[in-house]
N, C-alpha and C. Protein backbone atom coordinates (compact mmCIF):
# COMPACT_ATOMS: atom_id res chain seq x y z
N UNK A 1 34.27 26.31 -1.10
CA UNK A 1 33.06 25.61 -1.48
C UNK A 1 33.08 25.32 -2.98
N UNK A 2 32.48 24.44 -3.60
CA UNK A 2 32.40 23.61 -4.57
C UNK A 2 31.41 24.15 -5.52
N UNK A 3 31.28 24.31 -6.64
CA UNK A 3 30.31 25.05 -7.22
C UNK A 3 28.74 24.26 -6.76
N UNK A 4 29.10 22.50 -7.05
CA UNK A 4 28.06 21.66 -7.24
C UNK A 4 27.46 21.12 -5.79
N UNK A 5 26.65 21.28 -5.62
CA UNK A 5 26.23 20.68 -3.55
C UNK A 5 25.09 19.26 -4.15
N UNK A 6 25.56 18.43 -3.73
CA UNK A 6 25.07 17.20 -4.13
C UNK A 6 24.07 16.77 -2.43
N UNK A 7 22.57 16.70 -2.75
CA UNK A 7 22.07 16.42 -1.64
C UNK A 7 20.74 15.31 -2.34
N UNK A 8 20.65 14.30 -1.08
CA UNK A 8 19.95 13.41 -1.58
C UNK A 8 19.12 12.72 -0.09
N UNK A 9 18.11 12.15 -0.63
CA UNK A 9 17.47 11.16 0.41
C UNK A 9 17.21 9.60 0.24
N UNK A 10 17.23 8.97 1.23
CA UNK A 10 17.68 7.57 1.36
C UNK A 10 17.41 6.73 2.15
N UNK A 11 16.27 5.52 2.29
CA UNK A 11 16.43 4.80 3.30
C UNK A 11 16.74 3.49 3.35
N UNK A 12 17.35 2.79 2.20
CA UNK A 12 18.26 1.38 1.94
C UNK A 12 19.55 1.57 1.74
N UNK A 13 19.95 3.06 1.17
CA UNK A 13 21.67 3.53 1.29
C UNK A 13 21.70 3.48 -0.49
N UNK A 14 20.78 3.30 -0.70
CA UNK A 14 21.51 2.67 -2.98
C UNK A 14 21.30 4.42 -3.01
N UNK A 15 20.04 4.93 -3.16
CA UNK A 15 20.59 6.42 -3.39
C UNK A 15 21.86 7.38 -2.43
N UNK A 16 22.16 6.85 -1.40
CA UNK A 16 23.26 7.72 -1.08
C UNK A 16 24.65 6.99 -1.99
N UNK A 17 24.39 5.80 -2.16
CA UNK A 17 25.65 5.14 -3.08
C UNK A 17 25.55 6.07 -4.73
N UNK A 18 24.65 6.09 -4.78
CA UNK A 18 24.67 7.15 -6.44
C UNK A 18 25.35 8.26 -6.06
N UNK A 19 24.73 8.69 -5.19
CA UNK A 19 25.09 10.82 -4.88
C UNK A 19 26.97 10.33 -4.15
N UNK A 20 26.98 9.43 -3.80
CA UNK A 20 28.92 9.42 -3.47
C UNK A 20 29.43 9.30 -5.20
N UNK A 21 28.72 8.18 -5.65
CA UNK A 21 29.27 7.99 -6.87
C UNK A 21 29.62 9.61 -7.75
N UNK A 22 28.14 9.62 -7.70
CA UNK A 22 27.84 11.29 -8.65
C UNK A 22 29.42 12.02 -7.69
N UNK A 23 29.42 12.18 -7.02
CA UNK A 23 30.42 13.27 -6.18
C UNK A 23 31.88 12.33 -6.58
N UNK A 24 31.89 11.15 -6.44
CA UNK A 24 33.25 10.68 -7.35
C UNK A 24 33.81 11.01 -8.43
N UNK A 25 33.20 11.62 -9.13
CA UNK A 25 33.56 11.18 -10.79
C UNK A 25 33.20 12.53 -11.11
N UNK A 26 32.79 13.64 -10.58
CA UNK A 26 32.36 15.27 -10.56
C UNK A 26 34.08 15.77 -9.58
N UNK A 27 34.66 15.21 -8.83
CA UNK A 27 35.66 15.82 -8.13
C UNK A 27 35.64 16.88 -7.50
N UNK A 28 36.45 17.35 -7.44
CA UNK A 28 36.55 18.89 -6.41
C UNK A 28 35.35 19.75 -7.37
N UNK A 29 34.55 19.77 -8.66
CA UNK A 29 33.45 20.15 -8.77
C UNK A 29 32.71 20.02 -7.99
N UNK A 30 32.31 19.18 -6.77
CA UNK A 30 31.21 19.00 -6.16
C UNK A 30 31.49 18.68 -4.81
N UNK A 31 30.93 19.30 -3.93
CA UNK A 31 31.09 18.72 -2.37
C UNK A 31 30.54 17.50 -2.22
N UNK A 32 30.85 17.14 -0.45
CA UNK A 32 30.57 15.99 -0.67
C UNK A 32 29.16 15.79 -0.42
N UNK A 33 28.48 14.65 -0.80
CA UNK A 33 26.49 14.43 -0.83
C UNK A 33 26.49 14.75 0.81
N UNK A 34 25.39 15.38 1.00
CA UNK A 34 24.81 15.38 1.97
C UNK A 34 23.17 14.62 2.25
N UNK A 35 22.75 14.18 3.13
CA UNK A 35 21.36 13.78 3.20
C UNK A 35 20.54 14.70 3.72
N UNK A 36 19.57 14.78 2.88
CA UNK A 36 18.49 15.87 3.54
C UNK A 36 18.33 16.16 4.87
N UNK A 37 17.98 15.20 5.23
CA UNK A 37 17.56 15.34 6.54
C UNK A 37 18.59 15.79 7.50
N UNK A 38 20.10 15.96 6.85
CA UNK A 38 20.87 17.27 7.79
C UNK A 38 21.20 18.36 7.03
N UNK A 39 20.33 18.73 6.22
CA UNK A 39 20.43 20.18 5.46
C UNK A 39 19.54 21.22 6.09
N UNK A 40 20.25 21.96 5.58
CA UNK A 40 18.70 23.50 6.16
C UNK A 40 18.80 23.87 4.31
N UNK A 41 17.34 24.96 4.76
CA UNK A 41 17.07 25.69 2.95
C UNK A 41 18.61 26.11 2.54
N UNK A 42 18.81 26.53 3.33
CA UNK A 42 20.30 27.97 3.25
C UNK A 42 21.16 27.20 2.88
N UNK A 43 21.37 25.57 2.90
CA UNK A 43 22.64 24.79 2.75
C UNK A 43 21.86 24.79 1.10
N UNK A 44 21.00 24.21 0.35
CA UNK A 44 20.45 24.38 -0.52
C UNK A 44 21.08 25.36 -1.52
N UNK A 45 20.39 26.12 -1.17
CA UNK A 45 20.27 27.75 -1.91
C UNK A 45 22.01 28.26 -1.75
N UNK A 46 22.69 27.81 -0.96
CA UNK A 46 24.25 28.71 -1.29
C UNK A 46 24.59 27.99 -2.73
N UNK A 47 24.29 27.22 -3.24
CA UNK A 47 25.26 26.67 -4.76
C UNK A 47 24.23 27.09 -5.98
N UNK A 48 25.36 27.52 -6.83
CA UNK A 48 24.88 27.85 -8.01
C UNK A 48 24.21 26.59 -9.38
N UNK A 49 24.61 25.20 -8.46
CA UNK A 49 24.26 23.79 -9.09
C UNK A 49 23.67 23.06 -8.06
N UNK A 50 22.53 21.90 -8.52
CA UNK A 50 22.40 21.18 -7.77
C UNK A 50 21.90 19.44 -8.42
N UNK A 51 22.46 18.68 -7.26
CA UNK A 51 21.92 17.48 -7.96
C UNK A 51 21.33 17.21 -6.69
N UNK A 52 20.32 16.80 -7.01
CA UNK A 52 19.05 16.37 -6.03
C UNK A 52 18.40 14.82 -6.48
N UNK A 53 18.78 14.13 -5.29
CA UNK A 53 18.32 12.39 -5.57
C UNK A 53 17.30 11.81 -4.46
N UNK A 54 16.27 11.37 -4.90
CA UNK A 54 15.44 10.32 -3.95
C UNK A 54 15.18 9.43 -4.71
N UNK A 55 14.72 8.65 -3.70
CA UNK A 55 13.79 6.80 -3.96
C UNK A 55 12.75 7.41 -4.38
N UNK A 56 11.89 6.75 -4.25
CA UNK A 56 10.69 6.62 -4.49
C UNK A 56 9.95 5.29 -3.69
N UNK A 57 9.38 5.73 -2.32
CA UNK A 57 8.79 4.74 -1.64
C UNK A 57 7.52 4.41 -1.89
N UNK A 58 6.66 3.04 -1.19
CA UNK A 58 5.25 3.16 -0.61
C UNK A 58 4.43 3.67 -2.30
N UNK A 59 3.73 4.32 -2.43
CA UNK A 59 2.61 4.47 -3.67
C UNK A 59 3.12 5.53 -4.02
N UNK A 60 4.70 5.82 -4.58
CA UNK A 60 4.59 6.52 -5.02
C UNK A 60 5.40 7.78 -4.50
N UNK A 61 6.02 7.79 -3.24
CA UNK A 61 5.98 8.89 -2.38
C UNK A 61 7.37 8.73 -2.40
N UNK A 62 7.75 10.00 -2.08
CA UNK A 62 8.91 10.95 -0.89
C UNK A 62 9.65 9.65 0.26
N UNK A 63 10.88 9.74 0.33
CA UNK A 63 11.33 8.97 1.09
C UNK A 63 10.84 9.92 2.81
N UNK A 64 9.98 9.52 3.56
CA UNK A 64 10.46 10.06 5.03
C UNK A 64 9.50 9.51 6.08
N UNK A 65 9.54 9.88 7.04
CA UNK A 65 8.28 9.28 8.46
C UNK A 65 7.45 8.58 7.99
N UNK A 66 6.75 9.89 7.91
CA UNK A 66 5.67 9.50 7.40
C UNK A 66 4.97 8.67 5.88
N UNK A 67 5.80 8.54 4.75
CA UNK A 67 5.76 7.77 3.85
C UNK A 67 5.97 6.29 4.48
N UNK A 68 6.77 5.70 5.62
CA UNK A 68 6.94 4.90 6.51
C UNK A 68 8.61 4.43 6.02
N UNK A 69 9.35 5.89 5.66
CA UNK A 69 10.55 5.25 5.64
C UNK A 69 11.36 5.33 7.47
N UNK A 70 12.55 5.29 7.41
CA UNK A 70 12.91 4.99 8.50
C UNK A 70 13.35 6.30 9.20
N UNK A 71 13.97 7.17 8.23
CA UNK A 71 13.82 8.97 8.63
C UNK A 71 13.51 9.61 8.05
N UNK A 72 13.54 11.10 8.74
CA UNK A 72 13.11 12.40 8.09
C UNK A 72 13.79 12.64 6.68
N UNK A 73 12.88 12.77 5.65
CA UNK A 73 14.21 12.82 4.54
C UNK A 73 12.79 13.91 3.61
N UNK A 74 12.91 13.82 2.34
CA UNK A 74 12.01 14.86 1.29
C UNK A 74 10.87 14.77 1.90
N UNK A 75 10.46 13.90 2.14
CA UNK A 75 8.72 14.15 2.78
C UNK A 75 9.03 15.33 3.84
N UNK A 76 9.53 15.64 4.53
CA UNK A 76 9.40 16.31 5.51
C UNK A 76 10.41 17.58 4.59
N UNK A 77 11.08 17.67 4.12
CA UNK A 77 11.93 19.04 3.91
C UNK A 77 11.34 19.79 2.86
N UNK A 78 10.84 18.63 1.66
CA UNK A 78 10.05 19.69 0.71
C UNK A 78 9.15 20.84 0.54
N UNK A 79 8.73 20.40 1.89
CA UNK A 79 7.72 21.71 1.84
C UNK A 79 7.97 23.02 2.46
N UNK A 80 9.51 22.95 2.95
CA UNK A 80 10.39 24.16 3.30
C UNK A 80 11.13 24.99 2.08
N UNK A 81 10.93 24.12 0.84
CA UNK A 81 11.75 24.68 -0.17
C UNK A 81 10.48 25.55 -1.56
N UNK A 82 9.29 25.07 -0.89
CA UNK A 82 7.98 25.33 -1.76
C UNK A 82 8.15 27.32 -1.43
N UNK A 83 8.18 27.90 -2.68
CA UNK A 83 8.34 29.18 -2.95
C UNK A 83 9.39 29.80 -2.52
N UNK A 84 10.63 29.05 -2.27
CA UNK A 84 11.89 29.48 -2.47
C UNK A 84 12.59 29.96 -4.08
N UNK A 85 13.78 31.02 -3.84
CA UNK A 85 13.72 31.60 -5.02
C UNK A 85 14.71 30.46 -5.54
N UNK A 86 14.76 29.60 -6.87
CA UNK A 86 16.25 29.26 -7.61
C UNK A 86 16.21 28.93 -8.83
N UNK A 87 15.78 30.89 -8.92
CA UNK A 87 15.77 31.98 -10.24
C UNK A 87 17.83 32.06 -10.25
N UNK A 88 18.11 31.45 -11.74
CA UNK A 88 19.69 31.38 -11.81
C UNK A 88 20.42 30.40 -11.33
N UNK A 89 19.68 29.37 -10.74
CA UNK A 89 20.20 27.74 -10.34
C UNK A 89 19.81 26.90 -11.19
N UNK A 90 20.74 26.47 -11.42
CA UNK A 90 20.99 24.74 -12.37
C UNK A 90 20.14 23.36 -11.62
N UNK A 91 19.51 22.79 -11.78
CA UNK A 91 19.26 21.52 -10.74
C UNK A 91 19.08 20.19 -11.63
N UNK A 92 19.39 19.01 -11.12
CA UNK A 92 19.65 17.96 -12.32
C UNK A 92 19.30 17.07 -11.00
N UNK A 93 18.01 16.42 -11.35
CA UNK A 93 17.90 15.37 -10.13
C UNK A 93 18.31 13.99 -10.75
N UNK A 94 18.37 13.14 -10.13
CA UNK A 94 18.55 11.58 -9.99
C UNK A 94 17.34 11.03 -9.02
N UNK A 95 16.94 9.83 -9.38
CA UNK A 95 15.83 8.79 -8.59
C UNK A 95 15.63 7.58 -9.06
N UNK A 96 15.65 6.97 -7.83
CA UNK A 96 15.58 5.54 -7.75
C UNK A 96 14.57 4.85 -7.78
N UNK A 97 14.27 3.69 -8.10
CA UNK A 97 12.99 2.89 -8.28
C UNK A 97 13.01 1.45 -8.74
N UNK A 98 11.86 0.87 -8.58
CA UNK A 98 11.85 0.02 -8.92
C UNK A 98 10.57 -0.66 -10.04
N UNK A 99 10.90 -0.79 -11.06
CA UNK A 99 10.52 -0.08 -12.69
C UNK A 99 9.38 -1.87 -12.35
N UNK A 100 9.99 -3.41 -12.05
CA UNK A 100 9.19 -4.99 -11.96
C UNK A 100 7.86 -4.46 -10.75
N UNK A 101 8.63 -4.19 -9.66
CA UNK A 101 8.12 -4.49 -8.51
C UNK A 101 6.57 -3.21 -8.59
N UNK A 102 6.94 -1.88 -8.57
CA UNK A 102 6.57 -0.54 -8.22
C UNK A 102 6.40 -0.19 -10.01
N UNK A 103 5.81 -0.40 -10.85
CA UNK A 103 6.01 -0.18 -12.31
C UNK A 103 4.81 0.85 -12.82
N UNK A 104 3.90 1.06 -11.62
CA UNK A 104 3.18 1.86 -11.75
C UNK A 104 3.07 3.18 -11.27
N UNK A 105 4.25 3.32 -10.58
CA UNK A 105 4.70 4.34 -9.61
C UNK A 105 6.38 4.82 -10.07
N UNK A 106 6.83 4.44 -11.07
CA UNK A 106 8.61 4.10 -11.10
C UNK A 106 8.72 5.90 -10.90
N UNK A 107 9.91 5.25 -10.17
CA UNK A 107 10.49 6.79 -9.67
C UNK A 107 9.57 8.48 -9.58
N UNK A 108 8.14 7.68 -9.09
CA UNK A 108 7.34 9.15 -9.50
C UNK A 108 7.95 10.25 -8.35
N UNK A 109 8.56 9.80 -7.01
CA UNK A 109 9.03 10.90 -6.78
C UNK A 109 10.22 11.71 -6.77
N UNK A 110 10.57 11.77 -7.69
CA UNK A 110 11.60 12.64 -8.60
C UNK A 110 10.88 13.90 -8.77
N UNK A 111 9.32 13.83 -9.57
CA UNK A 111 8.74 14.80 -10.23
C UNK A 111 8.61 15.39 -8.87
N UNK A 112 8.11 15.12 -7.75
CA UNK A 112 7.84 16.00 -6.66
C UNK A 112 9.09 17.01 -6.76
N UNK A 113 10.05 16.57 -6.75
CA UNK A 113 11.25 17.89 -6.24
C UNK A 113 11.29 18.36 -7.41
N UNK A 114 11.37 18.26 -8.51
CA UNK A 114 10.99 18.74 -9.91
C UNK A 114 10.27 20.04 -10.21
N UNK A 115 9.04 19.57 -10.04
CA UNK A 115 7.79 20.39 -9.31
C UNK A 115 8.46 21.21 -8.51
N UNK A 116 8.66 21.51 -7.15
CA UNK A 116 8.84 22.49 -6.55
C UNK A 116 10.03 23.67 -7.05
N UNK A 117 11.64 22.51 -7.67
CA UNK A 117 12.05 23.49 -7.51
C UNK A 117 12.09 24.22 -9.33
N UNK A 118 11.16 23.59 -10.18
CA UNK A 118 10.35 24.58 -11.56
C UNK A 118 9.84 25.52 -11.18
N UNK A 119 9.11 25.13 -10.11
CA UNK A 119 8.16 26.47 -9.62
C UNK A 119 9.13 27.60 -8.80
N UNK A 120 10.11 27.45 -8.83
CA UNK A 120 10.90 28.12 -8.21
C UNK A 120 11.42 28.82 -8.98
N UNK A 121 11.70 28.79 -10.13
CA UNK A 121 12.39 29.59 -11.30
C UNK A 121 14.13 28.79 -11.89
N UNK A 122 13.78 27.61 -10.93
CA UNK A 122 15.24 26.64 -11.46
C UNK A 122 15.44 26.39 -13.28
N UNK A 123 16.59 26.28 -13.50
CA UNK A 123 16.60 26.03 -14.73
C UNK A 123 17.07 24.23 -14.47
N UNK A 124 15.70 23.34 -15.15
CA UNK A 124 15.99 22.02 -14.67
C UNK A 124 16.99 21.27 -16.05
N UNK A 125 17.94 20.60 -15.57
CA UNK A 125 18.49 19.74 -16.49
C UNK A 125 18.34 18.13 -16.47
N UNK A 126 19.06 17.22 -17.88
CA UNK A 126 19.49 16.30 -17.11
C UNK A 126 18.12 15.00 -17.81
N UNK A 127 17.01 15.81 -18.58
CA UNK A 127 16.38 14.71 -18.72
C UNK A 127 16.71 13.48 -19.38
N UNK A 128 16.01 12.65 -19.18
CA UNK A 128 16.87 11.13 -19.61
C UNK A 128 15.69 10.33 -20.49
N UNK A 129 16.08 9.53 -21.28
CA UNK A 129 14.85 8.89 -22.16
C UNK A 129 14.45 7.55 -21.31
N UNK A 130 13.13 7.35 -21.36
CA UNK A 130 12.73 6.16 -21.35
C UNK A 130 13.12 4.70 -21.66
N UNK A 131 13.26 4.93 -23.11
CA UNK A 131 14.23 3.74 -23.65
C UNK A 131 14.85 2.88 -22.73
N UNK A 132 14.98 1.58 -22.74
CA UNK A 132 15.19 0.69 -22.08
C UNK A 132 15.00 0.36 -20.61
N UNK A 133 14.13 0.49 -19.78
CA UNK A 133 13.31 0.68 -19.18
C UNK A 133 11.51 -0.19 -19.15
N UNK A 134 11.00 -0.82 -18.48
CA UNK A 134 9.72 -1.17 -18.73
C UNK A 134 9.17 -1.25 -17.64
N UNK A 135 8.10 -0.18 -17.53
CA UNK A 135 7.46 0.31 -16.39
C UNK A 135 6.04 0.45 -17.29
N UNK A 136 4.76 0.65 -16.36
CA UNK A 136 3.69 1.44 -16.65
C UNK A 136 3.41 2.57 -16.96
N UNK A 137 4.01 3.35 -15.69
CA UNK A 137 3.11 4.99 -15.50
C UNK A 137 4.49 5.36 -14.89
N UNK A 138 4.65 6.74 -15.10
CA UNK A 138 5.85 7.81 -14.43
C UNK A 138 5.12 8.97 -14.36
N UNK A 139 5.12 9.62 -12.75
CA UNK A 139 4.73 10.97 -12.29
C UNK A 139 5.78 11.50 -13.25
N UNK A 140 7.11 10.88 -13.12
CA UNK A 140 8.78 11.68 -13.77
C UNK A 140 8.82 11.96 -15.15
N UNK A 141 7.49 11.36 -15.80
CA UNK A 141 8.29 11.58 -17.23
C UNK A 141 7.18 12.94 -17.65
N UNK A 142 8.31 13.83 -18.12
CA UNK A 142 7.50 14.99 -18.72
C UNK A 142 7.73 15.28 -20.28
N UNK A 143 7.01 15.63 -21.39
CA UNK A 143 7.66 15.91 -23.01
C UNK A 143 8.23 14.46 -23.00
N UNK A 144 7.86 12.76 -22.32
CA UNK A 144 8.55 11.74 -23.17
C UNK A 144 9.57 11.50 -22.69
N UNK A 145 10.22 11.91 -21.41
CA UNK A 145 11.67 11.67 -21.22
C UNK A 145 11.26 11.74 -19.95
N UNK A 146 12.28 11.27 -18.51
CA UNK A 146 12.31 11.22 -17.03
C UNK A 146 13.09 12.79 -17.14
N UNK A 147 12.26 13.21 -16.16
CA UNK A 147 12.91 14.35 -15.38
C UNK A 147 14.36 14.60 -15.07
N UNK A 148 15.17 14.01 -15.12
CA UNK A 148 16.29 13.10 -14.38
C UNK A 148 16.73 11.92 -14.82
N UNK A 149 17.93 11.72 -13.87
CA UNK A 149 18.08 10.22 -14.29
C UNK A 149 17.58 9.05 -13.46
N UNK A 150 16.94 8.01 -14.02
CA UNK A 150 16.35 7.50 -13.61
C UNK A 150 17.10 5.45 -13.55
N UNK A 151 17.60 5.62 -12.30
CA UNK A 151 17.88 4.44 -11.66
C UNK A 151 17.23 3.70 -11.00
N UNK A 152 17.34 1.94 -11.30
CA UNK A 152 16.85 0.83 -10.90
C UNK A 152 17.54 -0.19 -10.82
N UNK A 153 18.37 0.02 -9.46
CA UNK A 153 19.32 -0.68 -8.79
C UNK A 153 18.64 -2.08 -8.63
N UNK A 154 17.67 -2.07 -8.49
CA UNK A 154 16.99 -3.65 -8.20
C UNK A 154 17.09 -5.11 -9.11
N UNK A 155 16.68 -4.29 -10.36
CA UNK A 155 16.58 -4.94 -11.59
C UNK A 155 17.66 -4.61 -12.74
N UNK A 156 18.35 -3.25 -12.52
CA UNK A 156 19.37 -3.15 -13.79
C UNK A 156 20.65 -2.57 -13.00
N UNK A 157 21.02 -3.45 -11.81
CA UNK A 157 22.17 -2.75 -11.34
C UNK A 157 23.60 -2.74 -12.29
N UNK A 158 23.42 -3.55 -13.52
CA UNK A 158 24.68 -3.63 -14.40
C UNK A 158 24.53 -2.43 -15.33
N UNK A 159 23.21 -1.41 -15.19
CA UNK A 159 23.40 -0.55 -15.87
C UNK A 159 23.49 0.55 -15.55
N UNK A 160 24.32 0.82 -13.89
CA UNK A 160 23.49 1.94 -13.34
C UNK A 160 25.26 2.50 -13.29
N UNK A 161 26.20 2.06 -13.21
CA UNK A 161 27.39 3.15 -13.73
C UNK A 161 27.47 3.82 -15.13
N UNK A 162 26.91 2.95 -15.89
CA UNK A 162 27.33 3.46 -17.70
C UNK A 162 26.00 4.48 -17.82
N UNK A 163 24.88 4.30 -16.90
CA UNK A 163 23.81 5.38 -17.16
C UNK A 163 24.37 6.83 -16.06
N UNK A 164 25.15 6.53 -15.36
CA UNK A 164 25.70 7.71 -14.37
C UNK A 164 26.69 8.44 -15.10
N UNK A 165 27.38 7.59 -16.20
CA UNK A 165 29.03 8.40 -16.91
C UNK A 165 27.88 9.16 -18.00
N UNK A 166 26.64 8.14 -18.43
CA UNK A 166 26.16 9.03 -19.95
C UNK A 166 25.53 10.25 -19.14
N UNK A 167 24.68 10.32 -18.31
CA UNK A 167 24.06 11.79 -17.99
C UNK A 167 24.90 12.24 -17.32
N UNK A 168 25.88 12.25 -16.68
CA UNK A 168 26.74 12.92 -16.49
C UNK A 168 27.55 13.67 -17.41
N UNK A 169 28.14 13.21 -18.43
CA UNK A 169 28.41 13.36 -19.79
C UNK A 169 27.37 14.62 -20.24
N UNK A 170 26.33 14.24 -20.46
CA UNK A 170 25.49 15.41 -21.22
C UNK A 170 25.13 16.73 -20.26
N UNK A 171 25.55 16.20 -18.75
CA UNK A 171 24.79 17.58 -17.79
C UNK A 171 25.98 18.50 -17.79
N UNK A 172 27.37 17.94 -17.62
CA UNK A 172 28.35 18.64 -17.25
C UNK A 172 28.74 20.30 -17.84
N UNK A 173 28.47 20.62 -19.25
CA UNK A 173 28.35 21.79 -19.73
C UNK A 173 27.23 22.90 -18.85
N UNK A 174 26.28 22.50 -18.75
CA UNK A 174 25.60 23.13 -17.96
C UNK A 174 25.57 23.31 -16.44
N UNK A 175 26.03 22.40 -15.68
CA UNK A 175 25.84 21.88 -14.64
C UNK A 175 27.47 23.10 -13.85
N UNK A 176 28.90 22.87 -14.86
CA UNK A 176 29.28 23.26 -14.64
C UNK A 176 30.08 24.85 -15.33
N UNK A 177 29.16 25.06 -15.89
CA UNK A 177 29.27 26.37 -16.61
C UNK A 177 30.18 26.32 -17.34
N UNK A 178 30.49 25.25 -18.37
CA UNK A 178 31.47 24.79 -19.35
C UNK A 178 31.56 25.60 -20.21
């Protein structure tokens, strides 16, 4: 097993195209992405790293059913991971959005898994600046910066490899116990 377990949710495929990417260019550091919706907690919780990616659907929300994506994905698993321990885990999320369309909502659910797994005792990495970017409102941005990295395949798909090599770049010391 791989130090790094790369798990993500998805219902157009652009965030599972990041988390392959992310798992490209990380190598035998990282298994390969899995999608939530075939994880259990326990697949979670075995790695000492994690990169954790969703969209951001609908007003704001969790990719899953009931948000009205097409499957079970964070809407439905998050609340299995609410008061789980990951006291001594690394976690560095990624999220997708759309900053023209959704600019009042951009990538707010990032902060959801954020949220849970802070409250968990995670040590979170990975935040990313605002800067270049033009949105309204972010649930994601906390202290001035996105939680994460924050992709918008819609509108800046020419910038979404050189923003994957730079936070990748800055997480890797931590991420992989450099």
């Amino acid at each position: 097993m791989a130090r790094v377990g790369i798990f993500f949710g998805s219902d157009t495929g652009n965030t599972r195209r990041v988390a392959k990417t992310l798992h490209k260019k990380l190598g035998d550091a990282a298994d390969a992405p899995v999608n939530i919706n075939k994880a259990s907690v326990d697949d979670l919780l075995k790695y000492d790293a994690l990169l954790l990616g969703t969209p951001t659907l609908g007003d704001g929300e969790l990719p899953g059913v009931e948000s009205g994506g097409q499957a079970e994905s964070w809407l439905e698993f998050l609340p299995q991971l609410k008061g789980k321990d990951f006291s001594g885990k690394v976690v560095a999320l990624f999220g997708l959005g759309d900053q023209e369309g959704y600019g009042h909502e951009f990538v707010d659910a990032m902060y959801f898994i954020y949220e849970v797994v802070k409250e968990g005792g995670a040590t979170v990495i990975g935040s990313w600046p605002t800067d270049g970017y033009t949105f309204e409102k972010s649930k994601a941005v906390v202290d001035d910066a996105f939680v994460g990295l924050a992709i918008d395949h819609d509108n800046q798909s020419t910038l979404t490899e050189e923003r994957i090599d730079e936070w990748l770049e800055q997480i890797k010391p931590e991420l992989l116990d450099e």
